[in-house]
Protein backbone atom coordinates (compact mmCIF):
# COMPACT_ATOMS: atom_id res chain seq x y z
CA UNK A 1 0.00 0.00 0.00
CA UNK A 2 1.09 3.22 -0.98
CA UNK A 3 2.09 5.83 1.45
CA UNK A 4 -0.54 8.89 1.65
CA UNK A 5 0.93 11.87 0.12
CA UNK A 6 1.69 14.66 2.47
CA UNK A 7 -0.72 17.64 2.49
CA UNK A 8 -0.02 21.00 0.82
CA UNK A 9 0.96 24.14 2.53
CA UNK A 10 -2.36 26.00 1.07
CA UNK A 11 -5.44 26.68 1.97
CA UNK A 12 -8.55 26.35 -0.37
CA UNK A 13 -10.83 29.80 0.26
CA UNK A 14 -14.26 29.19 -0.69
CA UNK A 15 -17.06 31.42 -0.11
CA UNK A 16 -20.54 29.53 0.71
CA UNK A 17 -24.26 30.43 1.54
CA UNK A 18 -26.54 27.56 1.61
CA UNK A 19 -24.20 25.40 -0.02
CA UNK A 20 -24.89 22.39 2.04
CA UNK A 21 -26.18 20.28 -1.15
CA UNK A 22 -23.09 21.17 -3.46
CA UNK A 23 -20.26 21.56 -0.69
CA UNK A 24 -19.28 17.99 0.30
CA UNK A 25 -18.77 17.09 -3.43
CA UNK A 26 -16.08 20.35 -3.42
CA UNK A 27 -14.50 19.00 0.32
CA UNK A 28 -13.78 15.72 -1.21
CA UNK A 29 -11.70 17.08 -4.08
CA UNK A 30 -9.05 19.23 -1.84
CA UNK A 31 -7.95 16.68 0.26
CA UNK A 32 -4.83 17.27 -0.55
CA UNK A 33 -4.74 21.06 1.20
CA UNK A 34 -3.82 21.09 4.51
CA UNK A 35 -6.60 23.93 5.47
CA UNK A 36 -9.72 24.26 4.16
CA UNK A 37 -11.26 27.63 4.89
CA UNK A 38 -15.23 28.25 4.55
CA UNK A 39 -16.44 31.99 4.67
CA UNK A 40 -19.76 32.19 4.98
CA UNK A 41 -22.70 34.57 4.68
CA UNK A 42 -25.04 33.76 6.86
CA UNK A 43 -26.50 30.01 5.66
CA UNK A 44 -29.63 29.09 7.19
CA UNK A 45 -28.95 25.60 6.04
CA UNK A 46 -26.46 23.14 7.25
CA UNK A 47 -23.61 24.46 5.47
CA UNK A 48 -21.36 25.59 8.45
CA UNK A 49 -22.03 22.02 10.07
CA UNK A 50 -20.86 20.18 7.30
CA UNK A 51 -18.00 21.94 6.55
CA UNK A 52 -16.95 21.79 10.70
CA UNK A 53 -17.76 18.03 10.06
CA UNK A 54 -15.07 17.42 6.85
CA UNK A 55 -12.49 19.08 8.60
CA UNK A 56 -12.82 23.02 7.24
CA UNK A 57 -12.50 26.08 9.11
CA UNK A 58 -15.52 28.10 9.06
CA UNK A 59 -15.76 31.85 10.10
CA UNK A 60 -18.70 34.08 9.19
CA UNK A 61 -18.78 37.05 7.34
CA UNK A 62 -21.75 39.69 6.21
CA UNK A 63 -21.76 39.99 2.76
CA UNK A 64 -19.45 42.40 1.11
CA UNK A 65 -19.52 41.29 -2.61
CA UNK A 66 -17.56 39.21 -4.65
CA UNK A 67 -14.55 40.35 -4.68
CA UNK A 68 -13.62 41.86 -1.16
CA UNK A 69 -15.42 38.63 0.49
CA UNK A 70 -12.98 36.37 -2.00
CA UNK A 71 -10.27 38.76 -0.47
CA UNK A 72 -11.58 38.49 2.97
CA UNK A 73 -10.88 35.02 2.69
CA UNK A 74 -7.72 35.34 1.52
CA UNK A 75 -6.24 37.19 4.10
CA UNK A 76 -7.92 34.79 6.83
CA UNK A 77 -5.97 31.84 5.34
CA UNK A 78 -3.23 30.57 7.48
CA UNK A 79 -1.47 30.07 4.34
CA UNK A 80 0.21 32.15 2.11
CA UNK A 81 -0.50 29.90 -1.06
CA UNK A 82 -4.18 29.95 -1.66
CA UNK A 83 -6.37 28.39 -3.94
CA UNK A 84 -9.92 29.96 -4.47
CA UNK A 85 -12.48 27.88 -5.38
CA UNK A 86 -16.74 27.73 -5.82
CA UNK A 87 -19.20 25.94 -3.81
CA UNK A 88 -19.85 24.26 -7.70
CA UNK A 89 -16.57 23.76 -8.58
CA UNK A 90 -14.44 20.24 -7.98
CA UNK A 91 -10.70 19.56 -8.42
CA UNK A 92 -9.48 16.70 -10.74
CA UNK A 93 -6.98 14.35 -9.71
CA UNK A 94 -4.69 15.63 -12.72
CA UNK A 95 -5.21 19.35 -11.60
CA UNK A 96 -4.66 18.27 -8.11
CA UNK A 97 -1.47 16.30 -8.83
CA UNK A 98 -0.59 19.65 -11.17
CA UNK A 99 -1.21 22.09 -8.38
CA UNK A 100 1.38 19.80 -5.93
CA UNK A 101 4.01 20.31 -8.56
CA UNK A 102 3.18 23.74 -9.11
CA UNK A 103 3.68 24.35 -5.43
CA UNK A 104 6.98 22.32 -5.21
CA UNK A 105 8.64 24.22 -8.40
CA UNK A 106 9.01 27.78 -7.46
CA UNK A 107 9.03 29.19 -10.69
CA UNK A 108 5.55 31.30 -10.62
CA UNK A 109 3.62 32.96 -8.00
CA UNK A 110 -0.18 32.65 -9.41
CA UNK A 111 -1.58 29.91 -11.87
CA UNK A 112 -4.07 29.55 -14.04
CA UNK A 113 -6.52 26.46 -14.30
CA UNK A 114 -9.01 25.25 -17.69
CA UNK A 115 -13.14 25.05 -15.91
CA UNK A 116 -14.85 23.18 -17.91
CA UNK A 117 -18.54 24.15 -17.62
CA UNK A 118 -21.37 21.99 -17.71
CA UNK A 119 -24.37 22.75 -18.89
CA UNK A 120 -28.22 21.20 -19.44
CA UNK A 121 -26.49 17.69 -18.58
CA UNK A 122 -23.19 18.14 -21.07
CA UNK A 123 -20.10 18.95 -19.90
CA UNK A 124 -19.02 21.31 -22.88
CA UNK A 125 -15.53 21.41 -24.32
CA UNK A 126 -15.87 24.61 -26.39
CA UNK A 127 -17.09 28.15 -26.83
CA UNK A 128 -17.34 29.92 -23.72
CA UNK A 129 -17.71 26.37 -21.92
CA UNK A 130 -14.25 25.21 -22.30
CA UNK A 131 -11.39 25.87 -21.51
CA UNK A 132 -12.30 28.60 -19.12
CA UNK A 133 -8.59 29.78 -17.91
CA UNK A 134 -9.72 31.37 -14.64
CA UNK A 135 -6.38 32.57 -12.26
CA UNK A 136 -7.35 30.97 -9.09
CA UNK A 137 -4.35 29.27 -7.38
CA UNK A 138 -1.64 32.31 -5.76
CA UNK A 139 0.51 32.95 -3.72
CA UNK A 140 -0.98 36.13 -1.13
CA UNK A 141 2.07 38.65 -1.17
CA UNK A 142 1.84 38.60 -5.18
CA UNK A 143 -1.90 38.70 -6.19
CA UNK A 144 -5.30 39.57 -4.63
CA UNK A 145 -9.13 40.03 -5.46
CA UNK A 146 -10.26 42.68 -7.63
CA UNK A 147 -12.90 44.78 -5.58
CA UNK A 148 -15.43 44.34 -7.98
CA UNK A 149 -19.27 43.45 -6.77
CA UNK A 150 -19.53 41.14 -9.41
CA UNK A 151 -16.99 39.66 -12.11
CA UNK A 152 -14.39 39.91 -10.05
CA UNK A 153 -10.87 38.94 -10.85
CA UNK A 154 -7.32 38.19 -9.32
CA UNK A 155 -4.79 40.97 -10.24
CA UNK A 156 -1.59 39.96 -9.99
CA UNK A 157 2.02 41.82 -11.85
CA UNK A 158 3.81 38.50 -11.79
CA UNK A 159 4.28 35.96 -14.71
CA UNK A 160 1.54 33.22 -14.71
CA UNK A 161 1.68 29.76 -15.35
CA UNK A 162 -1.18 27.56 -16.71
CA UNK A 163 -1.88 24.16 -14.53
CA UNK A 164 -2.57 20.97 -15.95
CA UNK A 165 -6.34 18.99 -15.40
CA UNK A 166 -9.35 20.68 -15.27
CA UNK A 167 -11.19 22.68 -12.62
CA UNK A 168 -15.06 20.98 -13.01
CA UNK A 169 -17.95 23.57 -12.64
CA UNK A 170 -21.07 22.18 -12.23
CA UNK A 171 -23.72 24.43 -10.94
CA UNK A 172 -26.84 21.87 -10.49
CA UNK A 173 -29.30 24.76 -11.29
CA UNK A 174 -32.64 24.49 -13.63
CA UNK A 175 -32.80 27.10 -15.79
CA UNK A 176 -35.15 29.12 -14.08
CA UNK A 177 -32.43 29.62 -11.34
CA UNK A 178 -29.34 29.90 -13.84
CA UNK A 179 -31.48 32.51 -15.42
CA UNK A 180 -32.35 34.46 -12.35
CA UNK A 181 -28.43 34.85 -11.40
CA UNK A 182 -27.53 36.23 -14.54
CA UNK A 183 -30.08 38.74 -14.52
CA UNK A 184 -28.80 40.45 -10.89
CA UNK A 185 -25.45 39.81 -12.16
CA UNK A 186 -26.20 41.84 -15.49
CA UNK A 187 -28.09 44.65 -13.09
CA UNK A 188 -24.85 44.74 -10.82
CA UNK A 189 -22.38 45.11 -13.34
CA UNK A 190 -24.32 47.49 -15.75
CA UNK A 191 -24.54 49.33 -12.19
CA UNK A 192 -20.77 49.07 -11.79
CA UNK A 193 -19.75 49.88 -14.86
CA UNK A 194 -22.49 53.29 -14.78
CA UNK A 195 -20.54 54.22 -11.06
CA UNK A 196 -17.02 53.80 -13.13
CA UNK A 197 -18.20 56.59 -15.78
CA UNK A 198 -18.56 54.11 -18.81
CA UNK A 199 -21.53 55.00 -20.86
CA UNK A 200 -22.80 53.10 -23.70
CA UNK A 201 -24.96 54.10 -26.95
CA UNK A 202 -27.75 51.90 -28.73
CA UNK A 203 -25.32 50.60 -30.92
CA UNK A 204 -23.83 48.20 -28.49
CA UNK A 205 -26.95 46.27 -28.04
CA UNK A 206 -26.33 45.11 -31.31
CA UNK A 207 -22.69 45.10 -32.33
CA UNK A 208 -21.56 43.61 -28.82
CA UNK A 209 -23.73 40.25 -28.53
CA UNK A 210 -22.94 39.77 -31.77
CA UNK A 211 -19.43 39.88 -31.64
CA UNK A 212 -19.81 37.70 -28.95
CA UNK A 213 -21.73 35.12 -30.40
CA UNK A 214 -19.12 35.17 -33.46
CA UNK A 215 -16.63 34.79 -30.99
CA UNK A 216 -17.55 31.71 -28.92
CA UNK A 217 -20.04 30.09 -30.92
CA UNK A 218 -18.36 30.07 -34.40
CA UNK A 219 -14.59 30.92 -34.12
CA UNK A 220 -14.21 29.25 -30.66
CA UNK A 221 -16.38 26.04 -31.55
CA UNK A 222 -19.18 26.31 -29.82
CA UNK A 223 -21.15 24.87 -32.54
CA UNK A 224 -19.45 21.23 -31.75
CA UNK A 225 -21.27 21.18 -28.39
CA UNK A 226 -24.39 20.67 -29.95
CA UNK A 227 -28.08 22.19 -28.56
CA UNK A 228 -25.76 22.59 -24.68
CA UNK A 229 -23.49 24.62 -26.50
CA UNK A 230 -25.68 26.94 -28.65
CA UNK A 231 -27.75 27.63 -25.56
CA UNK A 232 -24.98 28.59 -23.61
CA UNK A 233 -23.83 30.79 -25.81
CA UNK A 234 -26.77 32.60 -26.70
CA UNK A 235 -27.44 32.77 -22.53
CA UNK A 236 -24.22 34.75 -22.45
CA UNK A 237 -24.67 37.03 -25.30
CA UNK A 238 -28.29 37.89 -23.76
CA UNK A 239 -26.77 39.07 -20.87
CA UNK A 240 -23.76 41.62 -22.96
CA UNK A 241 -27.40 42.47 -23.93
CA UNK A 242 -29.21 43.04 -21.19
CA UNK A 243 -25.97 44.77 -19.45
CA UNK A 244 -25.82 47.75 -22.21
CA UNK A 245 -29.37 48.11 -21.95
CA UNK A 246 -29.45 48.45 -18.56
CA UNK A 247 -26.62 50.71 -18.36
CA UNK A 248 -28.44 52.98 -20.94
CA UNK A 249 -31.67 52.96 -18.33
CA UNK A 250 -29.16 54.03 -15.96
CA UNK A 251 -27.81 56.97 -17.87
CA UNK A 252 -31.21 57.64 -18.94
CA UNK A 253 -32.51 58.20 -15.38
CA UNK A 254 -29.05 59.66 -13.97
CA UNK A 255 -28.52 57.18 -11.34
């Protein structure tokens, strides 16, 4: 029998709220972290219980957006090499063998990882769906969290590398939910992007999902995916939609 591998230095920062039904799935994949850290937002199911149960550390925090709770969590970590993950999201076995060398070789200080989506029961490997490259594994004194309320992103000056094995997101929403996120997640960017003094003419309704859909669906691939694919796509080009349109509402009304 072979010996059990010794666990990273790093702690996985996830941010939760009523995540019991997703997070076990999520604890099982890090195993291989030697702190797990759970921030959450005030669950009223049995999310903090669980995660107390597998082994994580759990500390409660009011909601403060995307971003500064992802960097909240950060800087609670007992470690300095973090790796930020979803409540949806799982960790490969390749990725996870790929972050251990990663963490044994020095040369960069942040990493990015392929998420591969799935979607209405297909895990897609095109378009927007795949590969995903989302900068999630860093070490603390050389990247953080963007502020940002919503689409939030590590920013980081150092040279990145890219890991090997994929970062699985699967969300296990209907599409009634799925489509209910997107639309407060359009509302609080076109609000973001309004408070940052971008402004937007009819034009973009047009040009901009457009492009998009050019972009993922046709020169990306998304076609291969099939009826997953082509749904997915056309989700995300509704919401560059719906995003310029509310931003023009907001410049309309001056707020």
């Amino acid at each position: 029998m072979s010996p059990t591998p010794e666990k990273l230095p790093l702690t996985v920062a996830v941010i939760a709220l009523n995540a019991e039904a997703q997070l076990g799935e999520l604890l099982a994949s890090v195993d291989f972290a030697d702190e797990v850290l759970v921030v959450d937002s005030g669950s009223t199911d049995g999310t903090a219980g669980l995660a107390q149960s597998r082994g994580a550390r759990v500390i409660h925090q009011e909601w403060l957006g995307f971003g500064r709770q992802k960097q909240f969590a950060v800087s609670a970590a007992r470690n300095d090499w973090v790796l930020c993950l979803d409540v949806d999201e799982r960790v490969t076995p390749r990725l996870a063998q790929s972050i251990r060398k990663a963490l044994a070789g020095g040369r960069f200080k942040a990493w990015r990882m392929a998420r591969r989506n799935r979607f209405l029961g297909a895990w897609l490997a095109h378009g927007e769906g795949y590969p995903d490259w989302c900068l999630r594994l860093f070490h603390r004194a050389h990247a953080s969290w963007s502020n940002d309320e919503v689409h939030e992103a590590v920013l980081t000056t150092a040279e990145v590398g890219r890991l090997e094995g994929d970062l699985l997101h699967d969300s296990a929403e209907d599409v009634s939910t799925y489509m209910a996120k997107q639309n407060r997640y359009t509302t609080l960017h076109a609000q973001a992007l309004f408070r940052q003094g971008v402004r937007a003419g009819y034009a973009k309704l047009f040009v901009n999902p457009l492009a998009r859909f050019l972009k993922f669906y046709v020169f990306k691939l998304g076609f291969l995916d099939g009826g997953p694919g082509f749904a997915h796509v056309v989700i995300g080009c509704n919401n560059t939609f719906h995003k310029y349109l509310k931003l023009i509402e907001l410049q309309k009304s001056g707020r």
